[in-house]
Protein backbone atom coordinates (compact mmCIF):
# COMPACT_ATOMS: atom_id res chain seq x y z
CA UNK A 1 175.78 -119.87 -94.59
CA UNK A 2 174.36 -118.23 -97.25
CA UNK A 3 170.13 -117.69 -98.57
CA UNK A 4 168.87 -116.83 -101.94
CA UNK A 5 165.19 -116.62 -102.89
CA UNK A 6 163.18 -117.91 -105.06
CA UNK A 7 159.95 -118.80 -106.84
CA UNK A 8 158.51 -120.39 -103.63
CA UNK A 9 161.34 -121.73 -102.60
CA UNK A 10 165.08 -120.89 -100.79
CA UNK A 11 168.38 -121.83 -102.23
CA UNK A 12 171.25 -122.56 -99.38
CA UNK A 13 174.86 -123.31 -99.19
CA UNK A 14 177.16 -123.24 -96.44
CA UNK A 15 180.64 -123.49 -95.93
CA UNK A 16 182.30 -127.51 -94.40
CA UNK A 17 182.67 -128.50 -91.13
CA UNK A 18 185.69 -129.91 -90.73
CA UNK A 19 185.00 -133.20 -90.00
CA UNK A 20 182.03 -133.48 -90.65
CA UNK A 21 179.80 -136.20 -91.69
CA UNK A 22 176.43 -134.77 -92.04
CA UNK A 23 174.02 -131.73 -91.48
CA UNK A 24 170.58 -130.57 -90.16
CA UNK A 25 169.30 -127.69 -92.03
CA UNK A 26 166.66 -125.52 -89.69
CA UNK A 27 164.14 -123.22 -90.11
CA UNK A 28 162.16 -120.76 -88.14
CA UNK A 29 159.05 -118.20 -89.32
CA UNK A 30 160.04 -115.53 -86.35
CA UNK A 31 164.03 -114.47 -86.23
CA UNK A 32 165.87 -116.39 -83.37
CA UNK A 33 163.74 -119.42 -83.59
CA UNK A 34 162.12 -121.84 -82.54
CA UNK A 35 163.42 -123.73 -85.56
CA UNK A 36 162.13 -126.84 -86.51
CA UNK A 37 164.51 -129.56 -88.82
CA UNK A 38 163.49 -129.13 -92.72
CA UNK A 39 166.37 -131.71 -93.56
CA UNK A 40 168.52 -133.84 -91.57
CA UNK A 41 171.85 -136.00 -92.42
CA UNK A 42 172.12 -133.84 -95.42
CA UNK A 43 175.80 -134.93 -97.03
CA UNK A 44 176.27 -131.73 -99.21
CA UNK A 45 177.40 -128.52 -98.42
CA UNK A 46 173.70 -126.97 -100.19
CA UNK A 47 169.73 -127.39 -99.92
CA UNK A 48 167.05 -126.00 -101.72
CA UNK A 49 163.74 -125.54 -98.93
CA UNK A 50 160.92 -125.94 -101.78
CA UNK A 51 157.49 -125.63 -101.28
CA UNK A 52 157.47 -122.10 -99.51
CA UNK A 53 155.18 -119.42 -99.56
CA UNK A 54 156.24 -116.25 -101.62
CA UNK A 55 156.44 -113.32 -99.54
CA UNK A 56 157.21 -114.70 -95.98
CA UNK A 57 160.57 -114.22 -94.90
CA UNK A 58 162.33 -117.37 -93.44
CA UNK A 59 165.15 -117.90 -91.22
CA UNK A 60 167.84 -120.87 -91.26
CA UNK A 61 170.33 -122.07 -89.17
CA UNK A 62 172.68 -125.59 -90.32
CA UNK A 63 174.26 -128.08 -87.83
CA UNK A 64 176.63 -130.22 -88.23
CA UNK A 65 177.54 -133.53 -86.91
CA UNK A 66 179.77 -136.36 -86.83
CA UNK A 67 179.82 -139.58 -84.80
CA UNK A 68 181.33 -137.96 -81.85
CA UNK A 69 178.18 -135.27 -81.69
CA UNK A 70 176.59 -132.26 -83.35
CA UNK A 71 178.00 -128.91 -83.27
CA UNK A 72 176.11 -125.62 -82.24
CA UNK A 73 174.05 -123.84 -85.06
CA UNK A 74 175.39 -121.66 -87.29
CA UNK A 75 174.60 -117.63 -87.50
CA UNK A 76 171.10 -117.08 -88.92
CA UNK A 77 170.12 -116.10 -92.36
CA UNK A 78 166.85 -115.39 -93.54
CA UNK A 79 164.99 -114.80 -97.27
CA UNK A 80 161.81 -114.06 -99.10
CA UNK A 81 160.65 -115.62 -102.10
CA UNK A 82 159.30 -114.10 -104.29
CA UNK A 83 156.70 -114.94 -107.21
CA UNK A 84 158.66 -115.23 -110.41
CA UNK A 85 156.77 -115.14 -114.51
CA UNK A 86 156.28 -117.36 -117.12
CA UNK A 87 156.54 -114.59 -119.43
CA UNK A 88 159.45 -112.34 -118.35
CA UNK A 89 159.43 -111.15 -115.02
CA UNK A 90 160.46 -107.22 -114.26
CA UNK A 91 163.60 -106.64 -112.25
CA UNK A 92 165.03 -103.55 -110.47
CA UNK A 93 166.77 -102.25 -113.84
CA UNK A 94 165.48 -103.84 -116.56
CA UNK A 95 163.38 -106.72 -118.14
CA UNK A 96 165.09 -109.79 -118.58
CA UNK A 97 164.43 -112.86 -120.74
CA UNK A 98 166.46 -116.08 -120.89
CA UNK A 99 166.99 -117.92 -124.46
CA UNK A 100 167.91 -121.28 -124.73
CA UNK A 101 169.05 -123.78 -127.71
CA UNK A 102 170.80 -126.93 -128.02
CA UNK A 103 174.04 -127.22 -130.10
CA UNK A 104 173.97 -131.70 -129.62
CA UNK A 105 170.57 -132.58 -129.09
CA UNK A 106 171.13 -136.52 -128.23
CA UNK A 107 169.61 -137.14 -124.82
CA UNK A 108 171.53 -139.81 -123.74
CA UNK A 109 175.21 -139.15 -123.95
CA UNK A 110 177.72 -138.30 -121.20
CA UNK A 111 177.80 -134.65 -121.31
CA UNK A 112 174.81 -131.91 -121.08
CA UNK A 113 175.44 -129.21 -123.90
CA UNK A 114 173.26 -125.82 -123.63
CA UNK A 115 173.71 -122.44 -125.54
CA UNK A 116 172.04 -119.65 -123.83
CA UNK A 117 171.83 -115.78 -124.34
CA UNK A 118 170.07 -113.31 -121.87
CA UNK A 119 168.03 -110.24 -123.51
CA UNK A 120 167.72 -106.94 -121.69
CA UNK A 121 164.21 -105.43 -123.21
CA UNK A 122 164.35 -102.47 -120.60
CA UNK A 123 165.39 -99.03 -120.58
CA UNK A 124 168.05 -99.50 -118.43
CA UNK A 125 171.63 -101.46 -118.27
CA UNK A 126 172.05 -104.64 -115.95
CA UNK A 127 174.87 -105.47 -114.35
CA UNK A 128 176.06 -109.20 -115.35
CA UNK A 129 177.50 -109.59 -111.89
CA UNK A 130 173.86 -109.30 -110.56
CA UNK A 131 172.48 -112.02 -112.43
CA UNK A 132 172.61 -116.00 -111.91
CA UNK A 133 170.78 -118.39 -114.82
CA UNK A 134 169.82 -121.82 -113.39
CA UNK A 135 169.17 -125.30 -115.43
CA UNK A 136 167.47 -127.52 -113.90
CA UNK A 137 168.44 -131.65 -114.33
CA UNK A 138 169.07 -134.84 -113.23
CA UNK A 139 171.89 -136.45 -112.12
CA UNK A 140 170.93 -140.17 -113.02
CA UNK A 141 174.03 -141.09 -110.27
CA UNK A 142 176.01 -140.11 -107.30
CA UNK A 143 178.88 -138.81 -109.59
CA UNK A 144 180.43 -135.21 -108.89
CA UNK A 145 180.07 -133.18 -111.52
CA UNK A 146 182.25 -131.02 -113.91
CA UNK A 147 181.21 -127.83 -115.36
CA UNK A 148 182.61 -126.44 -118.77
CA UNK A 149 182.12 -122.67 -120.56
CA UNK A 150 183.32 -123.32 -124.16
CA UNK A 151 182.55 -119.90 -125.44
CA UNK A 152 181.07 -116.77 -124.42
CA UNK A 153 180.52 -113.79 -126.32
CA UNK A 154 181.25 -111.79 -123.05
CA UNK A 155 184.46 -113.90 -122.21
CA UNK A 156 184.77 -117.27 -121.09
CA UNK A 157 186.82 -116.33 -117.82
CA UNK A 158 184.05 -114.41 -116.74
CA UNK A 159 181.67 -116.93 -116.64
CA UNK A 160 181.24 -119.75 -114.08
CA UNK A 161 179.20 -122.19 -112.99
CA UNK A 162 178.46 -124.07 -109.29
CA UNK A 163 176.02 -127.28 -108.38
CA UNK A 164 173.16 -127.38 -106.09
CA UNK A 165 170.85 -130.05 -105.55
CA UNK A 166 167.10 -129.40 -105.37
CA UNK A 167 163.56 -131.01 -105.56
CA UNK A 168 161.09 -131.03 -108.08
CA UNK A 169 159.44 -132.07 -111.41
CA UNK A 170 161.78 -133.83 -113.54
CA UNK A 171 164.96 -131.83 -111.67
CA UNK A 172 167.11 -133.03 -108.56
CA UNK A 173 169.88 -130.66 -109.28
CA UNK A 174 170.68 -127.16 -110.54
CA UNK A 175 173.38 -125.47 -112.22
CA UNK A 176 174.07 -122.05 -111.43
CA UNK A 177 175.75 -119.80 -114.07
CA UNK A 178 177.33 -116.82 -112.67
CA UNK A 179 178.97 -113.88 -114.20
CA UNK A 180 182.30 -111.74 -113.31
CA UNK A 181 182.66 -108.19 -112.58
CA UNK A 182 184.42 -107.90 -115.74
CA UNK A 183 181.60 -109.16 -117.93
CA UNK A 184 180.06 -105.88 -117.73
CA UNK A 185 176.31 -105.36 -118.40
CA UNK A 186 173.71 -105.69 -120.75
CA UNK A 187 172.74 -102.39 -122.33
CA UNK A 188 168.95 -101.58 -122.74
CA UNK A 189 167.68 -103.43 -125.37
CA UNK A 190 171.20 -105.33 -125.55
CA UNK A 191 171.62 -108.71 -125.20
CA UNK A 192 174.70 -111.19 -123.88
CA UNK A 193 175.12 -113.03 -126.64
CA UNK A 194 176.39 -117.02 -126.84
CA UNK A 195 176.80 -118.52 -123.86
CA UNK A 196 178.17 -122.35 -124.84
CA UNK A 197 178.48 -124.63 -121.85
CA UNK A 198 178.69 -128.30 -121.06
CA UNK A 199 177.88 -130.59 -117.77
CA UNK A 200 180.03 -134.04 -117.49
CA UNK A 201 180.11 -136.86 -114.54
CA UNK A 202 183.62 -136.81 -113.12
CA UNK A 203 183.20 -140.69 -113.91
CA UNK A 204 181.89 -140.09 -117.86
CA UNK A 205 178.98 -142.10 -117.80
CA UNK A 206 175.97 -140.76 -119.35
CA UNK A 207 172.66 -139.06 -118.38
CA UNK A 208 169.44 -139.28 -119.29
CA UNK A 209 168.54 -135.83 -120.30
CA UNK A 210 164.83 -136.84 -121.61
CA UNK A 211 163.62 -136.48 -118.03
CA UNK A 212 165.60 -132.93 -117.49
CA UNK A 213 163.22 -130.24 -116.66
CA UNK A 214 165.25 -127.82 -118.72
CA UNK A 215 166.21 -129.57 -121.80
CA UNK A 216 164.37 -129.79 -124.99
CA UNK A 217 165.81 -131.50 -127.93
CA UNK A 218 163.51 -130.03 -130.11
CA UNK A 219 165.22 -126.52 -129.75
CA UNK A 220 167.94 -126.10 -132.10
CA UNK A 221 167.13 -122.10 -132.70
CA UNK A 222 167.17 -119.37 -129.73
CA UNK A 223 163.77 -119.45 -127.88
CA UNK A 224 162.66 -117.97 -124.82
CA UNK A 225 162.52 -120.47 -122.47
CA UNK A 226 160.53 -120.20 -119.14
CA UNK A 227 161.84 -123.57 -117.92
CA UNK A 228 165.25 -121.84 -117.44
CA UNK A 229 164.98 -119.20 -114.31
CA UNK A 230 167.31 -115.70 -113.68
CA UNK A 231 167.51 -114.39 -110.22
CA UNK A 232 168.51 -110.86 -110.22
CA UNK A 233 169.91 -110.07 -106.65
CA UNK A 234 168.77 -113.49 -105.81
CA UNK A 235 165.38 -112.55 -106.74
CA UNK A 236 164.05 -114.80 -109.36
CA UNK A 237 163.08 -112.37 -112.45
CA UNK A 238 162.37 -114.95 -115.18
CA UNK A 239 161.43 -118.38 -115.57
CA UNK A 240 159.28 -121.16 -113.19
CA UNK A 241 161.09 -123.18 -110.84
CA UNK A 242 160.58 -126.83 -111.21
């Protein structure tokens, strides 16, 4: 089980259960419990604990279950969330700003296109492999989903992006952009450059992108764009959660 912080809120993903049908996230304010069940019969392999306060440190344990029983907790983790900014938030080596545009701004067809570039306005490099960027959607189904990196001005193969579901306005699920070791960093005052991706249902039926927290037809230029967050060490740097 893994925990990354947030903007008021803790990101989790664990690894199956073999045979598994369902799990009970729990929580705890003190290490070692008592915990108290923050979601049960959870289907996924990931939960997002919203609604936290920044700067406590929480502690987790998952369960998992089937319909023969429910297996012992898992080894704690714990996080703090943190605060992040509207209007680019400070991290450990630089100040970072995400920039977003949309290359096919039609709402409701069956893929989600986004374009985004990450500016480095400190004095110091970043390390890409440090960095997540998060877009925030809905699913409109139960369909699995499919995630694409057209182009990338720091390499395609070193970009790559996972699924988590959350809870929020206008947002159920997130998609997490990672970067390779081999992407390098983002000199001072540097910037990443084109990032092209694309979201599809594994069935190809369409969304409904006009109630996406992160999308905004209207941008068709780079613009920094706070509805789009960065987590820098799994601290969130820049942007507001949904």
């Amino acid at each position: 089980m893994t925990a990354t912080a947030g903007n008021a809120q803790v990101a989790l993903s664990w690894t199956a259960s073999s045979g598994a049908t369902s799990y009970t996230v729990k929580r705890a304010i003190t290490s070692g419990g008592t915990y108290t069940d923050v979601a049960t019969n959870v289907t996924s392999t990931s939960y997002t604990n919203t609604g936290l306060t920044n700067g406590t440190t929480y502690y987790y344990v998952v369960s998992a279950a089937n319909s023969t029983g429910t297996s012992a907790n898992s080894a704690q983790v714990s996080a703090t969330p943190t605060a992040g900014s509207t209007g680019g938030g400070t991290g450990t080596t630089g100040t970072l700003i995400a920039q977003y545009k949309v290359n096919n701004s039609n709402a409701t067809d069956n893929q989600i296109y986004a374009t985004f570039n990450i500016k480095n306005t400190g004095t110091s490099a970043v390390n890409l492999s440090d960095l997540k960027l998060r877009y925030y959607f809905t699913k409109d189904s139960s369909a699995s989903l499919n995630f694409y990196a057209d182009y990338a001005q720091i390499g395609t193969s070193n970009v790559s992006g996972t699924f988590a579901s959350t809870a929020g306005t206008n947002a159920d699920t997130y998609l997490e952009i990672s970067f390779g070791a081999n992407a390098g960093s983002i000199a001072a005052g540097g910037q990443t450059g084109d990032i092209q991706i694309r979201v599809a249902k594994s069935d190809w039926s369409n969304f409904n992108e006009s109630n996406d927290y992160s999308f905004d037809g209207t941008k068709t230029a780079y613009a920094d764009w706070s509805k789009v967050t960065i987590l820098q060490s799994g601290t969130v740097v820049w942007g507001t959660t949904p």
